[in-house]
N, C-alpha and C. Protein backbone atom coordinates (compact mmCIF):
# COMPACT_ATOMS: atom_id res chain seq x y z
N UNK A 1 128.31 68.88 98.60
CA UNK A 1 128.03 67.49 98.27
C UNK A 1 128.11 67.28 96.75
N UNK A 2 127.85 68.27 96.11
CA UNK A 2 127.73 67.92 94.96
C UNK A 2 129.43 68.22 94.34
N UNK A 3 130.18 68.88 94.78
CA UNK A 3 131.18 68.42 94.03
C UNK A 3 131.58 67.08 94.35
N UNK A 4 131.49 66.80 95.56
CA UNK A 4 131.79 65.82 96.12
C UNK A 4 131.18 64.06 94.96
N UNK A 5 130.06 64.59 94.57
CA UNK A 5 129.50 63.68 93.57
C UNK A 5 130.27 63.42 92.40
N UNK A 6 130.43 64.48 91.66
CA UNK A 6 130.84 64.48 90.47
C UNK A 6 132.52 63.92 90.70
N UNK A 7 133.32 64.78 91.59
CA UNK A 7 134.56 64.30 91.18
C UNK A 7 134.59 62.73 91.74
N UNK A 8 133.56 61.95 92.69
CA UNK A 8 133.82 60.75 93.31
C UNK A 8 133.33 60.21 91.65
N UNK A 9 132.35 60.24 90.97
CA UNK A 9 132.29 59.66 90.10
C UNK A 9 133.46 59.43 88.86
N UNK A 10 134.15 60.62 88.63
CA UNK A 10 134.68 60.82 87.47
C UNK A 10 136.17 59.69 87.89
N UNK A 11 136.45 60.23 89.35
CA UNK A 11 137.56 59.46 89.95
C UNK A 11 137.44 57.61 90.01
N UNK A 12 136.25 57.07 90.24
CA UNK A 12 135.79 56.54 90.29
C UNK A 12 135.89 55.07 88.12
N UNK A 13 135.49 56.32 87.32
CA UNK A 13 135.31 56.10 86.03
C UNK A 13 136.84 56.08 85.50
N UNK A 14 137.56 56.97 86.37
CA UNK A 14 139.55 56.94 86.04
C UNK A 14 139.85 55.94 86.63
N UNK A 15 139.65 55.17 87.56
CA UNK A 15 140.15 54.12 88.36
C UNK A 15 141.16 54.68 89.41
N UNK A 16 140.98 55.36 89.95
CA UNK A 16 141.49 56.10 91.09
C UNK A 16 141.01 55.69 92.06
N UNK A 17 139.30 55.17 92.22
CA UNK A 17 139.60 55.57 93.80
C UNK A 17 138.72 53.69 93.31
N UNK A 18 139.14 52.85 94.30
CA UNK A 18 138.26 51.21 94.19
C UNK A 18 137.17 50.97 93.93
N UNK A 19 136.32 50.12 94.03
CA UNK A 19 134.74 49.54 94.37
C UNK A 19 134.76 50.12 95.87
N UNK A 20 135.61 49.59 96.56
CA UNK A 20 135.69 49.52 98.44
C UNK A 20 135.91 50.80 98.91
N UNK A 21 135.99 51.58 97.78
CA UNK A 21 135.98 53.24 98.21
C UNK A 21 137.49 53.43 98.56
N UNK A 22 138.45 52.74 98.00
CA UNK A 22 139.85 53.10 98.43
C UNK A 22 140.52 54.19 97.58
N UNK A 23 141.19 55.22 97.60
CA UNK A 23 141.81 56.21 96.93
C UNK A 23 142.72 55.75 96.94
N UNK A 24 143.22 55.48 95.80
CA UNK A 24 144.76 54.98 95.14
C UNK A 24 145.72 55.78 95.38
N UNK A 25 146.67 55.50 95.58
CA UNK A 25 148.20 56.31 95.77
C UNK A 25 148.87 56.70 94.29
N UNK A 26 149.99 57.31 94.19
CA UNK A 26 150.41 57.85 93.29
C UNK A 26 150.39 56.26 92.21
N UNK A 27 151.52 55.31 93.14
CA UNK A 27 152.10 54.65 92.35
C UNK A 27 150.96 53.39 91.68
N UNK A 28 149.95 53.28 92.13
CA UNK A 28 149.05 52.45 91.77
C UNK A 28 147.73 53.07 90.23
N UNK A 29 148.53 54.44 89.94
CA UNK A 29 147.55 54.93 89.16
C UNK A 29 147.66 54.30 87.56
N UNK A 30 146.97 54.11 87.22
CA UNK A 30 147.33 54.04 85.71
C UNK A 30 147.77 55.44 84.84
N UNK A 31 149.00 54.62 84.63
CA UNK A 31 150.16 55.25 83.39
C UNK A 31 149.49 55.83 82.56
N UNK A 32 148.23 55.82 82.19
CA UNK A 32 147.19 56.46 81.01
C UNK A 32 146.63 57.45 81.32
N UNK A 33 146.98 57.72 82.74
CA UNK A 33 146.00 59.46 83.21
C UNK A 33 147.32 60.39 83.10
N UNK A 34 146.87 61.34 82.82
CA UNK A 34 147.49 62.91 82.53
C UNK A 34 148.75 62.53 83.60
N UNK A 35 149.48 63.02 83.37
CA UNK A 35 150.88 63.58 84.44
C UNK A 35 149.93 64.65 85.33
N UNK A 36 149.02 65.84 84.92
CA UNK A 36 148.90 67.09 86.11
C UNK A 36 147.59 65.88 86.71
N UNK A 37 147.43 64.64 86.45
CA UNK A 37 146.12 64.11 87.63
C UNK A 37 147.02 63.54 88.46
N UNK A 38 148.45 62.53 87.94
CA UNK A 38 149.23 62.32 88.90
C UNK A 38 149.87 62.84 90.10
N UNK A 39 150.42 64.67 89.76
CA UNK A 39 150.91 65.37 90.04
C UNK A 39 149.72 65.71 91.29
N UNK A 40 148.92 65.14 91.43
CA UNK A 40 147.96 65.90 92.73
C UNK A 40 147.61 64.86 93.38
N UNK A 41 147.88 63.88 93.34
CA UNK A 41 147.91 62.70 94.19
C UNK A 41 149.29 62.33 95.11
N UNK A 42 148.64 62.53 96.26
CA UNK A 42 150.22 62.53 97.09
C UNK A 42 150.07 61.85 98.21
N UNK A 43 150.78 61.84 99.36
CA UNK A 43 150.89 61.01 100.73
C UNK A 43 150.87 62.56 101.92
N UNK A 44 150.01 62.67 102.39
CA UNK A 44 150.06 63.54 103.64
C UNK A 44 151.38 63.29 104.31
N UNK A 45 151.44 64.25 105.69
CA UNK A 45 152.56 63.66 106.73
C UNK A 45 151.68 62.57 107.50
N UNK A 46 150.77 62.51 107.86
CA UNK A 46 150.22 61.22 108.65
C UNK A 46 149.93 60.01 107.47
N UNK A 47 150.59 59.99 105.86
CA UNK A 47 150.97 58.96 105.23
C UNK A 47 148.77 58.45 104.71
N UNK A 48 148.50 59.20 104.73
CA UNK A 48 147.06 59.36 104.05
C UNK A 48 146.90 59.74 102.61
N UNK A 49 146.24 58.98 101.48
CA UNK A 49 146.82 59.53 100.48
C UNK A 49 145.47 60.63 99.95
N UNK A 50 146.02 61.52 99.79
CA UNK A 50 144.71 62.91 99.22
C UNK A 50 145.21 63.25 97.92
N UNK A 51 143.88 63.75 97.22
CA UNK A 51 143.84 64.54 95.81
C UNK A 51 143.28 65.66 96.07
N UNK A 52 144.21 66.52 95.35
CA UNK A 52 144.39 68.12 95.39
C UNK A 52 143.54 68.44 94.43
N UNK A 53 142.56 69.25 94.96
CA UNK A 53 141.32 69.93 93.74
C UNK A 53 141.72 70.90 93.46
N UNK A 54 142.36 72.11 94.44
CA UNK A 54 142.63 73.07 93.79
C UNK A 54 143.31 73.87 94.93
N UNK A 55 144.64 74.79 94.69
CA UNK A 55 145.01 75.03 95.43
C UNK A 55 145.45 77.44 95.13
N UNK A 56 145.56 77.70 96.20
CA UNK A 56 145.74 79.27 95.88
C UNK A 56 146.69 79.94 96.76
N UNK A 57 147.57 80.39 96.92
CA UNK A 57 148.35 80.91 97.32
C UNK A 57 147.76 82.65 97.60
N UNK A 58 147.32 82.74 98.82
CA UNK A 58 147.03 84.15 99.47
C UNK A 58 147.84 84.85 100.62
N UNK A 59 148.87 85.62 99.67
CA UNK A 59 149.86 86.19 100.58
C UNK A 59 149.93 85.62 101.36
N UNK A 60 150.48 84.89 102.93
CA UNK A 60 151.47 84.05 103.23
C UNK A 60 150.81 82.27 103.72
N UNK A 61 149.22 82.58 103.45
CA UNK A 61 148.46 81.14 103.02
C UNK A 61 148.31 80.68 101.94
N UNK A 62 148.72 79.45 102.54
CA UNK A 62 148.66 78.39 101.50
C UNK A 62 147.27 78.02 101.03
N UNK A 63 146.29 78.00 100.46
CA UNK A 63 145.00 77.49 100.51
C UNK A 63 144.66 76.25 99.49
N UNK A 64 143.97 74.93 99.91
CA UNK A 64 144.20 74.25 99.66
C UNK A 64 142.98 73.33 99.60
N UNK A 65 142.14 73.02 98.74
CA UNK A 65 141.19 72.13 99.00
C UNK A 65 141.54 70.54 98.16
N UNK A 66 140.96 69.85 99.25
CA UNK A 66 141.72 68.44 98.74
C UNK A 66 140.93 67.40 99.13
N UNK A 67 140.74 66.22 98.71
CA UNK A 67 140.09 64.76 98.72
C UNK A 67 140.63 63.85 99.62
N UNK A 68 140.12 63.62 100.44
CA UNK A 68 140.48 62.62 101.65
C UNK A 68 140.19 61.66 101.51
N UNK A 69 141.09 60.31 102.31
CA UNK A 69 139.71 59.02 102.24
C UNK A 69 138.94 58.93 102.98
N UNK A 70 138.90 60.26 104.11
CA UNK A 70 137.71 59.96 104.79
C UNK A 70 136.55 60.68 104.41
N UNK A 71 136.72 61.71 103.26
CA UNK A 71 135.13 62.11 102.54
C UNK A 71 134.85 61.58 101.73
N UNK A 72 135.62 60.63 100.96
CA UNK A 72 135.41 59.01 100.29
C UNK A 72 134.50 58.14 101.20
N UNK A 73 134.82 58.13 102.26
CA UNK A 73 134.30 57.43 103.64
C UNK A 73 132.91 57.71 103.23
N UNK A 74 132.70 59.15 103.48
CA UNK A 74 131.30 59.77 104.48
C UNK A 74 130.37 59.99 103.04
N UNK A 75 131.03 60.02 101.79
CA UNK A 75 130.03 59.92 100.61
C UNK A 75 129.56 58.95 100.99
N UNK A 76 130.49 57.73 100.76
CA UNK A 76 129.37 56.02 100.61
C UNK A 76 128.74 55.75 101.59
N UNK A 77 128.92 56.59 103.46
CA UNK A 77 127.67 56.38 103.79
C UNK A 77 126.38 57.02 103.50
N UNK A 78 126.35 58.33 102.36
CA UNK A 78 125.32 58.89 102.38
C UNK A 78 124.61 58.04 101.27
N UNK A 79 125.48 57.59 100.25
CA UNK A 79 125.15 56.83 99.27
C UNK A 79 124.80 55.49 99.55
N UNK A 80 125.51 54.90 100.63
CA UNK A 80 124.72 53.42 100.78
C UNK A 80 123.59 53.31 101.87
N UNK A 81 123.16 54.89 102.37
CA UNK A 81 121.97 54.37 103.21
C UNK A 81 120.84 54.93 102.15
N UNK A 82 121.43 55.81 101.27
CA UNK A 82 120.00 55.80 100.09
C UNK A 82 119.46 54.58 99.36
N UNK A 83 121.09 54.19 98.80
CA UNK A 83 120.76 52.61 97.90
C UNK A 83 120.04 51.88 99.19
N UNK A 84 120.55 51.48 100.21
CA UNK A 84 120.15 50.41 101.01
C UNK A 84 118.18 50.75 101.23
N UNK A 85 117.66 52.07 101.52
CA UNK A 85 116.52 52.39 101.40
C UNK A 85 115.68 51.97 99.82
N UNK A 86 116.23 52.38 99.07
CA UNK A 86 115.66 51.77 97.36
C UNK A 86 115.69 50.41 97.46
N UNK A 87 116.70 49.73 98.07
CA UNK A 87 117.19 48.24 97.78
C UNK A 87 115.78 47.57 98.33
N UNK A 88 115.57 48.05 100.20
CA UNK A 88 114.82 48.01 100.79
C UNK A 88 113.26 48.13 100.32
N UNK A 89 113.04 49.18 99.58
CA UNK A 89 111.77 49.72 99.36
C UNK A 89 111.22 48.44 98.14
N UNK A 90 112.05 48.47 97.00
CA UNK A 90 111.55 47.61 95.79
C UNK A 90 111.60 46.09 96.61
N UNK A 91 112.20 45.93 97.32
CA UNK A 91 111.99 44.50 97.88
C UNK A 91 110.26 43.85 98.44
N UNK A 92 110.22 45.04 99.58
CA UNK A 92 108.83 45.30 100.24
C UNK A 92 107.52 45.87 99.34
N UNK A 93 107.79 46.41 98.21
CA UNK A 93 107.14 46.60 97.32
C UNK A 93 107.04 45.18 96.34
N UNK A 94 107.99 44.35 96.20
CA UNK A 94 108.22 43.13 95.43
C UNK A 94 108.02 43.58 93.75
N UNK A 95 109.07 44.55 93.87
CA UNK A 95 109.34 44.91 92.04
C UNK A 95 110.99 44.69 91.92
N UNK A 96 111.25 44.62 91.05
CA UNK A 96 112.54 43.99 90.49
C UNK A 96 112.99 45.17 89.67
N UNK A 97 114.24 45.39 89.97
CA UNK A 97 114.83 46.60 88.91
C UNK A 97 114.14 46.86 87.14
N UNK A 98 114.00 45.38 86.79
CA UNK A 98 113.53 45.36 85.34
C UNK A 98 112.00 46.15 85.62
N UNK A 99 111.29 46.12 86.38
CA UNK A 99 110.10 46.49 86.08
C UNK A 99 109.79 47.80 86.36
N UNK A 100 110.66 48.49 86.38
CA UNK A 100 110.26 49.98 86.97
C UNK A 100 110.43 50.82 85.50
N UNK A 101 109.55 51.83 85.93
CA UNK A 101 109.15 52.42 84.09
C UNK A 101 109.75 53.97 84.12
N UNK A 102 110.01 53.93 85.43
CA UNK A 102 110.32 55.53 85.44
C UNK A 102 111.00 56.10 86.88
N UNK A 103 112.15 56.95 86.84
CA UNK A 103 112.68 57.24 88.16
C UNK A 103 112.55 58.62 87.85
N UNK A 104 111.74 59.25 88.83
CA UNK A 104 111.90 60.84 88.93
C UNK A 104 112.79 61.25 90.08
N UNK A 105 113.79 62.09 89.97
CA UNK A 105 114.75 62.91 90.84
C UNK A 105 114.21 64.43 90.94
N UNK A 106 113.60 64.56 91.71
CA UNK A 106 113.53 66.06 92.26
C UNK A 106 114.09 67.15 93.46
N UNK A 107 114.06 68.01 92.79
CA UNK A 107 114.74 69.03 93.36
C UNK A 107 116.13 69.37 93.50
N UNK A 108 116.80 71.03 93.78
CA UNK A 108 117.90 71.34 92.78
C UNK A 108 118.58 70.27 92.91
N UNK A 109 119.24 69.07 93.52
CA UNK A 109 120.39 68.37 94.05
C UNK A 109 120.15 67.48 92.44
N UNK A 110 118.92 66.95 92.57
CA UNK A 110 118.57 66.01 90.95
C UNK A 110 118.90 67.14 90.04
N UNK A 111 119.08 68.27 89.96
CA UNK A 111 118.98 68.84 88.25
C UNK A 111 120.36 69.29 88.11
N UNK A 112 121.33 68.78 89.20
CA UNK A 112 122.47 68.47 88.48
C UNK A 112 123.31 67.60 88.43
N UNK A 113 122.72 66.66 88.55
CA UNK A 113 123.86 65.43 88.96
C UNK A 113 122.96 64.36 87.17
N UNK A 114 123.89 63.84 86.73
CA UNK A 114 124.18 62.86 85.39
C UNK A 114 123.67 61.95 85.78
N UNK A 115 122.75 61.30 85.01
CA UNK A 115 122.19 59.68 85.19
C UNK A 115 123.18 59.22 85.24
N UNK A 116 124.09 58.72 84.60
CA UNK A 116 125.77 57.93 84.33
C UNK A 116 126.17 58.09 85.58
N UNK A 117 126.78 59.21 86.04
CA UNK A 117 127.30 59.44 87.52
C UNK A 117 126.17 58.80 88.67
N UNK A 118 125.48 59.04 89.25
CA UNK A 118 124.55 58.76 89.83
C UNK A 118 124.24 57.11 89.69
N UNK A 119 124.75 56.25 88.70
CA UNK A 119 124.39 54.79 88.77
C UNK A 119 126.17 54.59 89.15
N UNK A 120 126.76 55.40 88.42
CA UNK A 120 128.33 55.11 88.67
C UNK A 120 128.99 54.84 90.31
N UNK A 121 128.35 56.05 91.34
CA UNK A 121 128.72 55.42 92.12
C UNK A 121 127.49 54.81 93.11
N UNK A 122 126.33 54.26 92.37
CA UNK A 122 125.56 53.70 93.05
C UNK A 122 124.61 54.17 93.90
N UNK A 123 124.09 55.45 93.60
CA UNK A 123 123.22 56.14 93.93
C UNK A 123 121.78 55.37 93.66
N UNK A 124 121.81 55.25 92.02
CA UNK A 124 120.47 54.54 90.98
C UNK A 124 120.96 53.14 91.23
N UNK A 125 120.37 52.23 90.64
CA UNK A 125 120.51 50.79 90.56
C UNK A 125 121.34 51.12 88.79
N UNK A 126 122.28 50.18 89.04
CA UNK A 126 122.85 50.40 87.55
C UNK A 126 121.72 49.39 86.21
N UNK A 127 120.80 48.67 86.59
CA UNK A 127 120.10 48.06 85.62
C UNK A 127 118.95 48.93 85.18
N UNK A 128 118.75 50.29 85.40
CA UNK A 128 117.79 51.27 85.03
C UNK A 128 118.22 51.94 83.84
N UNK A 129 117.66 51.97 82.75
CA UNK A 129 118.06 52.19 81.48
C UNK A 129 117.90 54.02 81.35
N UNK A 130 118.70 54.59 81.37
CA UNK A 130 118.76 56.12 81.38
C UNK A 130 118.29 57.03 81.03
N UNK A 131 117.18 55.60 79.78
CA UNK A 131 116.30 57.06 79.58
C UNK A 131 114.54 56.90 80.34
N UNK A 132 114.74 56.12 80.96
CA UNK A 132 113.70 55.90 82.24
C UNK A 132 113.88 56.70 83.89
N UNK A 133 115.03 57.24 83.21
CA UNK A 133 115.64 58.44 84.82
C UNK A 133 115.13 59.88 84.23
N UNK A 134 114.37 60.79 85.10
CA UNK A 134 113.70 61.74 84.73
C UNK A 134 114.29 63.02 85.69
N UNK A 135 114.19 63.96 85.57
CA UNK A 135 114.64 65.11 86.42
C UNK A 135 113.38 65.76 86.26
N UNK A 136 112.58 66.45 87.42
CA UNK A 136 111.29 66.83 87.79
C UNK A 136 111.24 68.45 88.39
N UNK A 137 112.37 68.89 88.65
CA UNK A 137 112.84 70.07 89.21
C UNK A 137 111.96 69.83 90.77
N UNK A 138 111.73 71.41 91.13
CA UNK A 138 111.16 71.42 92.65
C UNK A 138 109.78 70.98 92.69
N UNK A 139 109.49 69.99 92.97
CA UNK A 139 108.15 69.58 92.74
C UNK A 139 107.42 69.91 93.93
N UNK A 140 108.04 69.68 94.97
CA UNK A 140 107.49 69.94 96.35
C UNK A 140 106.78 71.19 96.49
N UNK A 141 107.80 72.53 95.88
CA UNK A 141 106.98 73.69 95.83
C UNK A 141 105.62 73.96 94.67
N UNK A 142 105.89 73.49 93.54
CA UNK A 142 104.77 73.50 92.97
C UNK A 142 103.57 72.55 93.34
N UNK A 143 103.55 71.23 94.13
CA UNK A 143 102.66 70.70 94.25
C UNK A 143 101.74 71.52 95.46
N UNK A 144 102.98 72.37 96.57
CA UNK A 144 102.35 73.07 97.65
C UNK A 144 101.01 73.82 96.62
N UNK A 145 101.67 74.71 95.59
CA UNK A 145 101.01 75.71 94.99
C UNK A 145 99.89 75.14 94.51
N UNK A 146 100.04 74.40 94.06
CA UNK A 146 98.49 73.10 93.71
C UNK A 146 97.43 73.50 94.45
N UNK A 147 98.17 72.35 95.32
CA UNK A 147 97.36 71.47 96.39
C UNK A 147 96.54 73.42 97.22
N UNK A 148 97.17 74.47 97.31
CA UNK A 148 96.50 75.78 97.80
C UNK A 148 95.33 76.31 96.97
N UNK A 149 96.43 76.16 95.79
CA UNK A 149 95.04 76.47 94.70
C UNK A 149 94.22 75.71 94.13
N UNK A 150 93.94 74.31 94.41
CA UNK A 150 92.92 73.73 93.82
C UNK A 150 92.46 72.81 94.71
N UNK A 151 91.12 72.90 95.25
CA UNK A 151 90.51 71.68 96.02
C UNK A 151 90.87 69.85 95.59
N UNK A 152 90.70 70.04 94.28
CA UNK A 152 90.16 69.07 93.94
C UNK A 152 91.88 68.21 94.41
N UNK A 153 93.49 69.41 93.80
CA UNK A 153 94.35 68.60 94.02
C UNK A 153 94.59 68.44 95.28
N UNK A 154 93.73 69.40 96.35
CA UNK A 154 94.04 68.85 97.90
C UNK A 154 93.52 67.84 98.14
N UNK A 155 92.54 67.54 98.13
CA UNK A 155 91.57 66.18 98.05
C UNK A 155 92.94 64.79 97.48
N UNK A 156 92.75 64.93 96.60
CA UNK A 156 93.80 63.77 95.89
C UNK A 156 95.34 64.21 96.86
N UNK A 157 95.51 65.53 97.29
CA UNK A 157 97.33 64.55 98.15
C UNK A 157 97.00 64.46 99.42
N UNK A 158 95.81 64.75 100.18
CA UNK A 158 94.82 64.04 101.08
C UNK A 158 94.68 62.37 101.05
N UNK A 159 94.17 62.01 99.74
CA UNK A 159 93.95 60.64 99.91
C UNK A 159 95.18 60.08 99.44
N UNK A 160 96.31 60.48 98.95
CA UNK A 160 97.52 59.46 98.78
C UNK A 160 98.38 59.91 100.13
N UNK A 161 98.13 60.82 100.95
CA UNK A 161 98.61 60.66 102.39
C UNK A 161 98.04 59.62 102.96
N UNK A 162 97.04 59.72 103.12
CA UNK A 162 96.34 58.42 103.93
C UNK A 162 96.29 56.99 103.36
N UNK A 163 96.77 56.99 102.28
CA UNK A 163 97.65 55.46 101.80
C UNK A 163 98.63 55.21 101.46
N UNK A 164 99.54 56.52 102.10
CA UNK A 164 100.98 56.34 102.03
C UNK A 164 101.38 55.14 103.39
N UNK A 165 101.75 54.61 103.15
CA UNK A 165 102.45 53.49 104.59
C UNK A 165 104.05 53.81 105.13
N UNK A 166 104.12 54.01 106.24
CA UNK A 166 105.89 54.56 106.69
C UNK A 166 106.81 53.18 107.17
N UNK A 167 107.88 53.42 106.61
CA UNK A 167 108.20 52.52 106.65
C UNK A 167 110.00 52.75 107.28
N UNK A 168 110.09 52.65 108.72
CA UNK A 168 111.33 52.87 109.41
C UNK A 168 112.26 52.04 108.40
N UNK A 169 113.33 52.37 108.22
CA UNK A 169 114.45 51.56 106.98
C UNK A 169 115.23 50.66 107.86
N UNK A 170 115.42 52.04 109.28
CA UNK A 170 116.75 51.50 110.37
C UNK A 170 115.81 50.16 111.07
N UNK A 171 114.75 50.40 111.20
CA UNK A 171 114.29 49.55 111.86
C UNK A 171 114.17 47.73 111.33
N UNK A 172 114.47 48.22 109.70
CA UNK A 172 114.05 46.93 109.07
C UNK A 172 115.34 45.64 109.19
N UNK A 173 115.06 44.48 109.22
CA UNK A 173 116.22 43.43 109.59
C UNK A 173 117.14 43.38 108.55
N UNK A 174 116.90 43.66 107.22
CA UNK A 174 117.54 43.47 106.38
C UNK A 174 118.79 44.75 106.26
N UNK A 175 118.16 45.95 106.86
CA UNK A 175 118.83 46.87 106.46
C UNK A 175 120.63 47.15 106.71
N UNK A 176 121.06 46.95 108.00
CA UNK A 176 122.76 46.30 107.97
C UNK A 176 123.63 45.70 106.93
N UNK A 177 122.66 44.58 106.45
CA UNK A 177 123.40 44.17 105.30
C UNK A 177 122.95 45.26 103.91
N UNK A 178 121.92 45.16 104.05
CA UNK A 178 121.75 46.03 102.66
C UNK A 178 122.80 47.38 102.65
N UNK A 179 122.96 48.32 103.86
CA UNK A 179 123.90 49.48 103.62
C UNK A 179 124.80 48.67 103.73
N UNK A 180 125.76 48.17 104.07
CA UNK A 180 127.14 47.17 104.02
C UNK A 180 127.13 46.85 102.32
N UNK A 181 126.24 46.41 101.77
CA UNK A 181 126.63 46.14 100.86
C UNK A 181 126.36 47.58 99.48
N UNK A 182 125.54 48.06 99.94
CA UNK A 182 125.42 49.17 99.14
C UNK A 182 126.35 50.75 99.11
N UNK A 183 127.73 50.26 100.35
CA UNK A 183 128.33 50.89 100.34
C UNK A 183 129.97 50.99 99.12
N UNK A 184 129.74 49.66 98.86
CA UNK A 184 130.69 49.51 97.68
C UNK A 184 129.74 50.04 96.52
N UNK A 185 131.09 50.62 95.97
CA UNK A 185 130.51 51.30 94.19
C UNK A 185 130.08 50.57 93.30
N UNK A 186 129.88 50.16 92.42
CA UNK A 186 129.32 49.32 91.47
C UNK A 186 130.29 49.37 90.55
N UNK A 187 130.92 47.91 89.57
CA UNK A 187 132.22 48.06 88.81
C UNK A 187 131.94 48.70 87.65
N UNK A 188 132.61 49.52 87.39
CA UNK A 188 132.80 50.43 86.30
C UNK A 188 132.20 49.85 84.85
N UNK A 189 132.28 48.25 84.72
CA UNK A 189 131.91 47.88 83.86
C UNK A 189 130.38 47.85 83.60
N UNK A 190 130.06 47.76 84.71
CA UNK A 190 128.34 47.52 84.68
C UNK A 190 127.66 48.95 84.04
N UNK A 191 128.21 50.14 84.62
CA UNK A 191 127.38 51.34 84.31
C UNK A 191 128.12 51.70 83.24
């Protein structure tokens, strides 16, 4: 997944692949990217257009890893049922992108992925100012270690369990449109 992040972003920041998640064909690329980024953009035999990440020749295999539009596809649904959940959550919470003071990302998947990338293709809300995005590492395991070794912090994730509220996303009315719309990228200009 995570290459899958980075190169959708970077592709994304080249103008390769749309807002609508479309992967551009050779001839639609801009004249301003490298000849070897051109050179890996091609048309399958079923006329699909893929980008070649990297390819190896092992005695009489060909080996070949490459960018589809259908893992273009299956990113923006992983990405627009997260946004559509945030979209969801600050709504029902009734906070507005401007008012949030701080986004923590934890665990390994957050400690490598770029604030920039991550609003780029619409992971973050692009109106969150970057240096209000925080990376927290594994918190889950150290809070376990806490919460074992100290009463007092079991007590306290005791009582913010019992005023945590659950909140089904699929279940909510809004949510259809919200992933529909949180499945397009955000324009390059904004982030």
């Amino acid at each position: 997944m995570f290459l899958r992040f980075y190169l959708v972003a970077e592709m994304l920041k080249a103008k390769m692949i749309t807002s609508t998640g479309q992967l551009l064909g050779h001839e639609q690329l801009s004249e301003q990217l490298p000849i070897a980024i051109h050179q890996r953009v091609y048309q399958n035999t079923d006329g699909q257009i893929e980008f070649l990440i990297s390819q190896s020749n092992q005695g009489h295999k060909d080996l070949r890893v490459i960018l589809m539009q259908r893992d273009i596809r299956e990113f923006q649904l992983a990405v627009g049922a997260i946004r559509a959940g945030i979209n969801i959550m600050l709504k029902k919470a009734d906070v507005e992108i401007k008012d949030i003071s701080r986004v923590l990302i934890a665990g390994g998947f957050g400690s490598f992925i770029r604030r920039t990338n991550a609003q780029r293709i619409g992971l973050l809300p692009t109106g969150i100012d970057h240096q209000k995005i925080n990376y927290v590492g594994n918190v889950s395991l150290a809070g376990a270690k806490w919460a074992l070794l100290s009463s007092n912090t079991r007590r306290y994730a005791e009582e913010i369990a019992r005023k945590t509220i659950h909140v089904e996303l699929s279940l909510d009315s809004s949510f259809q449109i919200e992933f529909a719309e949180a499945m397009i990228f955000p324009e390059s200009n904004k982030v």
